[in-house]
C-alpha atoms as a PDB file:
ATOM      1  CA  UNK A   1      -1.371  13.391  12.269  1.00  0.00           C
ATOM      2  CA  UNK A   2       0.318  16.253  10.553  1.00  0.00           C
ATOM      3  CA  UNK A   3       4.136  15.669   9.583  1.00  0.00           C
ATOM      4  CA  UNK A   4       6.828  17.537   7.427  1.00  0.00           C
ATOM      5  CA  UNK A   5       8.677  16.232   4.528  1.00  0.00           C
ATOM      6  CA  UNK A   6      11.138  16.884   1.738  1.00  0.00           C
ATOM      7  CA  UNK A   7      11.374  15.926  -1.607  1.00  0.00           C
ATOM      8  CA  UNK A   8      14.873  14.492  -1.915  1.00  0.00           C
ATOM      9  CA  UNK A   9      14.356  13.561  -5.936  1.00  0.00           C
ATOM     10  CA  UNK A  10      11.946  14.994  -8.875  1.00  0.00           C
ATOM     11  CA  UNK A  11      11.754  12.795 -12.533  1.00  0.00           C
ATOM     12  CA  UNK A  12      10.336  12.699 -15.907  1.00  0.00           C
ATOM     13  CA  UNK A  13      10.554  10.111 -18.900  1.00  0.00           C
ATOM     14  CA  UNK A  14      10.000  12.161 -22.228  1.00  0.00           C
ATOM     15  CA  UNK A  15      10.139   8.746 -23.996  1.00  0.00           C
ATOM     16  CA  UNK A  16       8.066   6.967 -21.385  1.00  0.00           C
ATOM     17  CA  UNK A  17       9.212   4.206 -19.211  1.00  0.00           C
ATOM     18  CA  UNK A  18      11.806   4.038 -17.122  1.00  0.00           C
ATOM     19  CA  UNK A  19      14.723   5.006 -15.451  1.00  0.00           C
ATOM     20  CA  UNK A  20      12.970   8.760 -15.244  1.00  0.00           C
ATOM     21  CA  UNK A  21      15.554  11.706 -15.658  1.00  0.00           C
ATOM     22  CA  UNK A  22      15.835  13.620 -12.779  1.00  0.00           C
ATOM     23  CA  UNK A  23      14.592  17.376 -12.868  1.00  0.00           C
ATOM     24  CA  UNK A  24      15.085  20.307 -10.837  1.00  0.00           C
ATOM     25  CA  UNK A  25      11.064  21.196 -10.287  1.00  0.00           C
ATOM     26  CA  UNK A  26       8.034  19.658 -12.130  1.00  0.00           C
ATOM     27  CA  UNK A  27       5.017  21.306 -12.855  1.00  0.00           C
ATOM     28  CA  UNK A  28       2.221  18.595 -11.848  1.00  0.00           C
ATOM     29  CA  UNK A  29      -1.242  19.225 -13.576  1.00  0.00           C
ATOM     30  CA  UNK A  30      -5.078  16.710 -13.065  1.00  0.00           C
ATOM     31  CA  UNK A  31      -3.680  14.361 -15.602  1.00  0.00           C
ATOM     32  CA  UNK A  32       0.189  13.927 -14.862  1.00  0.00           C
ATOM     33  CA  UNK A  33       3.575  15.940 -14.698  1.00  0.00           C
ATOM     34  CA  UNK A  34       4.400  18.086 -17.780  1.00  0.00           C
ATOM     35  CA  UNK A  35       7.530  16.303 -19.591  1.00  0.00           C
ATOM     36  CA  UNK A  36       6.357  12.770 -18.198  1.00  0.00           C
ATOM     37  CA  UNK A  37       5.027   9.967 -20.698  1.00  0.00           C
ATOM     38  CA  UNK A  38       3.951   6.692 -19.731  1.00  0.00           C
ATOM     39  CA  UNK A  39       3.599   4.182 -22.563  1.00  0.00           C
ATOM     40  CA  UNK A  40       0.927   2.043 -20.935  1.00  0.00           C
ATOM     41  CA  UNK A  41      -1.722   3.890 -20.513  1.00  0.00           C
ATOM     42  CA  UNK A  42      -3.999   0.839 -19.320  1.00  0.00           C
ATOM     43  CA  UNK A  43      -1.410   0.861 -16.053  1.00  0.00           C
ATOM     44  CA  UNK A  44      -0.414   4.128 -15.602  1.00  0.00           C
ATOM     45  CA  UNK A  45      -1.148   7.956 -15.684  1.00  0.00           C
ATOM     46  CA  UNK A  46      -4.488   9.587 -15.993  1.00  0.00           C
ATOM     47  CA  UNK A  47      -6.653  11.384 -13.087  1.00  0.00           C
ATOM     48  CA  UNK A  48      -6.600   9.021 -10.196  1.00  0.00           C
ATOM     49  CA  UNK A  49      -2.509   7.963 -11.126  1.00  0.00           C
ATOM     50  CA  UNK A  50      -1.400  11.284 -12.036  1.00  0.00           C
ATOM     51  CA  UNK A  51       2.044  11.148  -9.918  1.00  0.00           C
ATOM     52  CA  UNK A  52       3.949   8.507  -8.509  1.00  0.00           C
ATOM     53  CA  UNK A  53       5.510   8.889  -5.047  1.00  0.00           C
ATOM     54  CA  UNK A  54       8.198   6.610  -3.156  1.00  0.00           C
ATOM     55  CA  UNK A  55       9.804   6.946   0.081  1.00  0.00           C
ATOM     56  CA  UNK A  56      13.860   7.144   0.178  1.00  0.00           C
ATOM     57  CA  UNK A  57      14.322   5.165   2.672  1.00  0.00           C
ATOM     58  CA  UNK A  58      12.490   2.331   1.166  1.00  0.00           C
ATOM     59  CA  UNK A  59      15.182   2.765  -1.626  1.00  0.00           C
ATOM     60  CA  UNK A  60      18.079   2.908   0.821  1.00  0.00           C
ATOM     61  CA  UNK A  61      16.643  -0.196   2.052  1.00  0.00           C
ATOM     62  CA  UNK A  62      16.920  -1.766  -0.429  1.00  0.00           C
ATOM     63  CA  UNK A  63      20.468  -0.454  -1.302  1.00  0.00           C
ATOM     64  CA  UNK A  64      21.731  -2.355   1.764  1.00  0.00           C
ATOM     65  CA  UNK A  65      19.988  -5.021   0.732  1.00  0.00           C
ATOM     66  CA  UNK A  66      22.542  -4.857  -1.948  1.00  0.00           C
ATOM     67  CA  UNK A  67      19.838  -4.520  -4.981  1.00  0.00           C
ATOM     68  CA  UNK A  68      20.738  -2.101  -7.619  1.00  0.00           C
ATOM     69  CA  UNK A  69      17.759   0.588  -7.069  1.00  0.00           C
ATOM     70  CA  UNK A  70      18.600   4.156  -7.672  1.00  0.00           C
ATOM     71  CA  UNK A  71      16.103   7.554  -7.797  1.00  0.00           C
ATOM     72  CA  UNK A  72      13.815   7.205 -10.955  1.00  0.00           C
ATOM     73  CA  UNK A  73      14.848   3.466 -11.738  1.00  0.00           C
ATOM     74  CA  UNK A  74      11.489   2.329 -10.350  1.00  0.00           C
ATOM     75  CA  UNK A  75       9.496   5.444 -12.461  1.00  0.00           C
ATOM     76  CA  UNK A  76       8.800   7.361  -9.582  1.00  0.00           C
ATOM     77  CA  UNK A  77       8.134  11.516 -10.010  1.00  0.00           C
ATOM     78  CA  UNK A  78       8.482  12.391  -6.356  1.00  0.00           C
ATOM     79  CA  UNK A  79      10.981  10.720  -4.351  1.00  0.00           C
ATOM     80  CA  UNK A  80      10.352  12.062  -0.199  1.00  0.00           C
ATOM     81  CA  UNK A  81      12.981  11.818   2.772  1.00  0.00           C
ATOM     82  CA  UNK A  82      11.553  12.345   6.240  1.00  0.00           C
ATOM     83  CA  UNK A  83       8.943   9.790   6.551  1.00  0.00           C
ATOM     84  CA  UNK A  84       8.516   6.777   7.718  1.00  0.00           C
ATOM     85  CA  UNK A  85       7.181   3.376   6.090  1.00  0.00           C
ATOM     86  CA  UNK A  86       3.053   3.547   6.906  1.00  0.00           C
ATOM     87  CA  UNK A  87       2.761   7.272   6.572  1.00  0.00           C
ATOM     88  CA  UNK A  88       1.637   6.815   3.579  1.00  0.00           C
ATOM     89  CA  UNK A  89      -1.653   5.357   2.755  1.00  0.00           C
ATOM     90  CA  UNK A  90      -4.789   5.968   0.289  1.00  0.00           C
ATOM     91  CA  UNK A  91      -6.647   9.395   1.620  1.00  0.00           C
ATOM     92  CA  UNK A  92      -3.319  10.716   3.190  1.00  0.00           C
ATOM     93  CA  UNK A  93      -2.715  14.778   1.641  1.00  0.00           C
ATOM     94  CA  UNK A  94       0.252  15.853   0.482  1.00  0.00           C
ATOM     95  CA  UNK A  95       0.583  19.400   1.191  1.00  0.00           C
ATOM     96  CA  UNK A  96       3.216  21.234  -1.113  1.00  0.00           C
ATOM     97  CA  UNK A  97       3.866  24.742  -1.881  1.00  0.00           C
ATOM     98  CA  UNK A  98       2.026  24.851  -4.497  1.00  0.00           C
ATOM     99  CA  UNK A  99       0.208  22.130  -5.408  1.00  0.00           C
ATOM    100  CA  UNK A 100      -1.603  19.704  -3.373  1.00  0.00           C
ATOM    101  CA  UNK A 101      -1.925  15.721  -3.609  1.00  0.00           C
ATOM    102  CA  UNK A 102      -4.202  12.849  -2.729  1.00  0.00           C
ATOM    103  CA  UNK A 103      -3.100   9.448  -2.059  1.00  0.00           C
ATOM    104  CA  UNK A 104      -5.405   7.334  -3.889  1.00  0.00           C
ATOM    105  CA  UNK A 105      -4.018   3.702  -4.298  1.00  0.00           C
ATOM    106  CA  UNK A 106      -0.417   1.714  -4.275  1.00  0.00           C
ATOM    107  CA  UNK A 107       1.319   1.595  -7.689  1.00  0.00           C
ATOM    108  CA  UNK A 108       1.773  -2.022  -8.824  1.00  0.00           C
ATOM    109  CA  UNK A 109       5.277  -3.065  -9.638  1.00  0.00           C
ATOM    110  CA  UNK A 110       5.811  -4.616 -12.559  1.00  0.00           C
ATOM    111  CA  UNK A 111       8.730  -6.708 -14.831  1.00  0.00           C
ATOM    112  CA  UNK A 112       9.621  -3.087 -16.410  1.00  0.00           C
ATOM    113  CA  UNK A 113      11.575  -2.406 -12.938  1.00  0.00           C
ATOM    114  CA  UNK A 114      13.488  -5.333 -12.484  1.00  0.00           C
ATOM    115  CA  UNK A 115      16.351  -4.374 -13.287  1.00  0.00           C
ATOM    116  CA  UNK A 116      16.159  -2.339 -10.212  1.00  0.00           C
ATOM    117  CA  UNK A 117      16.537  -5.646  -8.522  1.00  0.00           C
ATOM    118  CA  UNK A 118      18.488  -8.420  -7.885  1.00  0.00           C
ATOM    119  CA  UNK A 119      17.311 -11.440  -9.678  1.00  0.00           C
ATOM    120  CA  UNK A 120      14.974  -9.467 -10.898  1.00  0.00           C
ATOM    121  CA  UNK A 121      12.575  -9.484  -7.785  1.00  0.00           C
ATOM    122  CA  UNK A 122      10.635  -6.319  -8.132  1.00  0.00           C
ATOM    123  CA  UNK A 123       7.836  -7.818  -6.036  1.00  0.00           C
ATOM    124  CA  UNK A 124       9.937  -6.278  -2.885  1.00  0.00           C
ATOM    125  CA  UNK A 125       7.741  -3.238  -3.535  1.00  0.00           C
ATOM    126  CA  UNK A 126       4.298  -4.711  -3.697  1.00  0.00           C
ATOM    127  CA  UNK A 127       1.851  -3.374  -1.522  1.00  0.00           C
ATOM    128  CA  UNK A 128       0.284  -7.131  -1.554  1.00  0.00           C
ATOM    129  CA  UNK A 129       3.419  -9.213  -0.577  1.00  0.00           C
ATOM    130  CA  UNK A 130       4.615  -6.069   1.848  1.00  0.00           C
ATOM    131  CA  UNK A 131       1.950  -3.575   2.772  1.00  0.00           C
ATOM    132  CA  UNK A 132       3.328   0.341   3.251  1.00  0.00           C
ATOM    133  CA  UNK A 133       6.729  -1.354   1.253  1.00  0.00           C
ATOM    134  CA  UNK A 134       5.613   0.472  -2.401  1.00  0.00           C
ATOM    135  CA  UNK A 135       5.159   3.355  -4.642  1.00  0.00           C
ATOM    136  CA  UNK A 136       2.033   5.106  -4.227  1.00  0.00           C
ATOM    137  CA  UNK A 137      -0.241   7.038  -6.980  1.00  0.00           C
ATOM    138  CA  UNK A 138      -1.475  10.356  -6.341  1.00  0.00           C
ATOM    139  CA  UNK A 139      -4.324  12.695  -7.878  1.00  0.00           C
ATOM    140  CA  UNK A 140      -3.755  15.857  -8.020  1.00  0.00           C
ATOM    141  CA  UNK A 141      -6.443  18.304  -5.891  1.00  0.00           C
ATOM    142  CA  UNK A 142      -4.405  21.757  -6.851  1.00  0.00           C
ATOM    143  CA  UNK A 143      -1.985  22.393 -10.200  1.00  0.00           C
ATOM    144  CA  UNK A 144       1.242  23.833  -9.730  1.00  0.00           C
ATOM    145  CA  UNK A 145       5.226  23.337  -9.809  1.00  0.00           C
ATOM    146  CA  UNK A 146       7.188  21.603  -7.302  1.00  0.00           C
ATOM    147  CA  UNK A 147      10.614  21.974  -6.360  1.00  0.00           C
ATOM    148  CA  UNK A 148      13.515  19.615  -5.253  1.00  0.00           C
ATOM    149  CA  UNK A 149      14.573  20.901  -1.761  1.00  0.00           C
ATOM    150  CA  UNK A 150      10.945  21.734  -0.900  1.00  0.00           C
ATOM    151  CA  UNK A 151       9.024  21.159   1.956  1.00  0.00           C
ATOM    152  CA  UNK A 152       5.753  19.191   2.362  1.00  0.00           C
ATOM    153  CA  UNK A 153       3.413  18.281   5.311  1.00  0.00           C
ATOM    154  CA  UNK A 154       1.421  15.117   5.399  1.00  0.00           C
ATOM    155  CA  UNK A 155      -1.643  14.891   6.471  1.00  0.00           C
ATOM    156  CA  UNK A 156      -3.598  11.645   7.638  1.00  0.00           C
END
């Protein structure tokens, strides 16, 4: 099933961790996003986690939930409005401009985001505990830049 898109947020960390910085466009290459560091390397980045992706509406879930979650707070580099929780999955394409994406596993949360949460409960966006409810990793299958305000299609 083909679907389109938008990507609603963009961030970077220079300094690693989180909140990211949000960023206009982001030029995505095999082993991350230029300007992004992570500082645990054992957990994050490298060819088969080169980008994170979340959903907004997972966020504004949250939100009215009442937790404290924002865009970037939970180290995401691609935040996407327009889908819906399940379209995302390991194999789905993401089909940008310019550069193209792979699904390849759910990102594990971890204590670093809990301040993102009330009571520090960032195990609302485990993929374990609520399957579809996370941040996903992408490789990258074509370089490029991305831009906020762009269009994507998704392909399953």
């Amino acid at each position: 099933m083909d679907m389109i898109a938008n990507i609603v947020g963009l961030s970077v960390s220079a300094q690693g961790g989180v909140p990211k910085s949000p960023v206009e466009k982001l030029t995505i290459l095999t082993n991350g996003c230029i300007g992004d560091k992570q500082n645990d390397l054992k957990h994050h980045g490298g060819p088969e986690r080169a980008v994170c992706i979340f959903q907004e509406n997972i966020i504004e879930q949250l939100r009215s939930d009442g937790h404290p979650i924002y865009p970037g707070s939970t180290g995401e580099n691609i935040l996407l409005a327009g889908t819906s929780i399940g379209d995302l999955e390991p194999g789905t394409i993401l089909r940008f401009e310019n550069v193209e994406l792979e699904i390849t596993t759910s990102a594990p949360p971890c204590k670093t985001i809990s301040s993102s949460f009330n009571d520090g409960e960032f195990s609302l966006i485990s993929n374990k505990k609520y399957p579809s409810f996370t941040r996903w990793y992408a490789k990258v299958r074509s370089e490029g830049e991305v831009k906020l305000g762009e269009n994507i299609s998704i392909i399953n």
